[in-house]
Protein backbone atom coordinates (compact mmCIF):
# COMPACT_ATOMS: atom_id res chain seq x y z
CA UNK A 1 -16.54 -0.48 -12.77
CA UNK A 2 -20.27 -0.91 -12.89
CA UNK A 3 -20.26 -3.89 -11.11
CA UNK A 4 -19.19 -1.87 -7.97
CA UNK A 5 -21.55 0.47 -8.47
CA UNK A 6 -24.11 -1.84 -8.55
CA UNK A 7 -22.49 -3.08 -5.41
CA UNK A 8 -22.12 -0.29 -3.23
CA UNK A 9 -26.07 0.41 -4.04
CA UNK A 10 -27.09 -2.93 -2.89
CA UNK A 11 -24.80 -2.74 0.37
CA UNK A 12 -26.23 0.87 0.61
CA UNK A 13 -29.85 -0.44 0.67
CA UNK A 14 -29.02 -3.39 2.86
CA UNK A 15 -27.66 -0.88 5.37
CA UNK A 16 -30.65 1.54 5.52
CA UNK A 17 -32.99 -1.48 5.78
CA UNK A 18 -30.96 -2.16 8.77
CA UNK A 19 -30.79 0.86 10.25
CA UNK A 20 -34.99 1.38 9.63
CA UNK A 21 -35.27 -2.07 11.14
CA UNK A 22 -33.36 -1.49 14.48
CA UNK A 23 -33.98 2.17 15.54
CA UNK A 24 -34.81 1.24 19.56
CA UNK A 25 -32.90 3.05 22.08
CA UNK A 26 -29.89 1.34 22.68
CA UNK A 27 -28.21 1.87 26.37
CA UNK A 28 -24.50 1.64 26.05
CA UNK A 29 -22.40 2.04 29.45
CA UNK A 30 -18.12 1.91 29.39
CA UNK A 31 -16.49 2.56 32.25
CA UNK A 32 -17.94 5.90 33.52
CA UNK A 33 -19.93 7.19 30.75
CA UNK A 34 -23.37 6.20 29.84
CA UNK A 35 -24.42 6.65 25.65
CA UNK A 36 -28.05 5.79 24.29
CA UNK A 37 -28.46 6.10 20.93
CA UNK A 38 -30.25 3.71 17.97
CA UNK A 39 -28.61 0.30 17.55
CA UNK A 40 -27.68 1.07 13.92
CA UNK A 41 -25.79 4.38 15.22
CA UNK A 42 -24.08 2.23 17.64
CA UNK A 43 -22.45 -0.06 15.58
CA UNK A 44 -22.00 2.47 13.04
CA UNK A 45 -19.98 4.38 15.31
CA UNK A 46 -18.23 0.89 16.39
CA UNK A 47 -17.47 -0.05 12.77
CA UNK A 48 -15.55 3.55 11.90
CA UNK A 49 -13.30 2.79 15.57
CA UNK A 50 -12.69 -0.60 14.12
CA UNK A 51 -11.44 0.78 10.50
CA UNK A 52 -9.32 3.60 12.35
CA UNK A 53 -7.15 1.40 14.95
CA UNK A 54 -6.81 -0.69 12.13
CA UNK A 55 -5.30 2.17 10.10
CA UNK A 56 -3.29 2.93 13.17
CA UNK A 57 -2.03 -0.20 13.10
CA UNK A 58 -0.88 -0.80 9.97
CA UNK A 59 0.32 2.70 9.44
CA UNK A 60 3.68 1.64 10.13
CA UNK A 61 4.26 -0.76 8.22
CA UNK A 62 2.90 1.51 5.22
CA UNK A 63 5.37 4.34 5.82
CA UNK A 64 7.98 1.91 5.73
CA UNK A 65 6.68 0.02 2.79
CA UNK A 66 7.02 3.42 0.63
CA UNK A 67 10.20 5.07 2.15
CA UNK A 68 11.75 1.48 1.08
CA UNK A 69 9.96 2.01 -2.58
CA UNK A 70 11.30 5.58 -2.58
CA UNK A 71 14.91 4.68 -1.93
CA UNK A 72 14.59 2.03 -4.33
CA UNK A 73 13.33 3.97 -7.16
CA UNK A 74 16.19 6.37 -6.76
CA UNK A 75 18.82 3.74 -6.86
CA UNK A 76 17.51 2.29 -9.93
CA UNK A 77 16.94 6.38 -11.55
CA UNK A 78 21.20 6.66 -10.17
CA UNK A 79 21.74 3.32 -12.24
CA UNK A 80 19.44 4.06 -15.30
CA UNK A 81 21.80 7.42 -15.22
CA UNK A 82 25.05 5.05 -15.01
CA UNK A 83 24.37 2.78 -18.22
CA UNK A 84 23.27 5.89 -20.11
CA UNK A 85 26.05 7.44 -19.48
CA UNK A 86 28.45 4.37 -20.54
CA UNK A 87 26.23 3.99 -23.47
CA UNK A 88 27.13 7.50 -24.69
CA UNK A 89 31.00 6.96 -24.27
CA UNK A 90 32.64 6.38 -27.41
CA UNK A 91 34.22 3.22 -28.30
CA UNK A 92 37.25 1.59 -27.97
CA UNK A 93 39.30 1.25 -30.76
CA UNK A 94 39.17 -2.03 -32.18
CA UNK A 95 34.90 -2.48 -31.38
CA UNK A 96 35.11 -5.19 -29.83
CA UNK A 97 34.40 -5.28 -25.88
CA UNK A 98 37.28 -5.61 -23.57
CA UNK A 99 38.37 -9.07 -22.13
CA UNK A 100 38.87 -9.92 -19.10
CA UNK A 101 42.47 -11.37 -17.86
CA UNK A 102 41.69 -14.73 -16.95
CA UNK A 103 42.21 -15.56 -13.22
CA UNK A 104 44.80 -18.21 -14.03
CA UNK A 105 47.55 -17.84 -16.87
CA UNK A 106 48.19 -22.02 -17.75
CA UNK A 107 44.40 -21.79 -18.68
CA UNK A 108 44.35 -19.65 -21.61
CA UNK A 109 47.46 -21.00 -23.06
């Protein structure tokens, strides 16, 4: 756990060096609008668009992922409740478990 503390520090410094390094006015023009602001805001702000469409994105596939784990977990709750409840019926008579009838008779004679 240290080790990403330690981690996140370093990247931390790395990214206020950066930002100290490349404060110039940046002009940015898209379409009709027209933004200056410092370099490191710039691709700040284009690195937190990045991470959200890419949430979008998979968001999907996530809801599915855990709707599919819910529906799965209650299935195997239903059977945990099944063999619990077949474990707490009482025996048959003579303990042992019951056969099957085998599919065809000359067999078992």
């Amino acid at each position: 756990m240290q080790v990403f503390l330690i981690l996140s520090l370093i990247i931390a410094a790395l990214a206020t060096i950066f930002a100290v390094q490349n404060a110039i006015p940046t002009t940015i023009n898209f379409l009709v609008w027209e933004f200056e602001g410092s370099l490191a805001l710039i691709l700040l702000i284009a690195l937190i668009a990045g991470a959200m469409i890419s949430f979008f994105a998979s968001l999907p596939t996530l809801i599915r992922s855990r709707l599919t784990i819910s529906n799965l977990n209650k299935k195997l709750a239903e059977s945990e409740k099944k063999i619990e409840q077949q474990e707490a019926q009482p025996a048959t008579g003579t303990g042992k478990p019951a056969q099957e009838s085998p599919i065809d008779p000359e067999i078992s004679q």
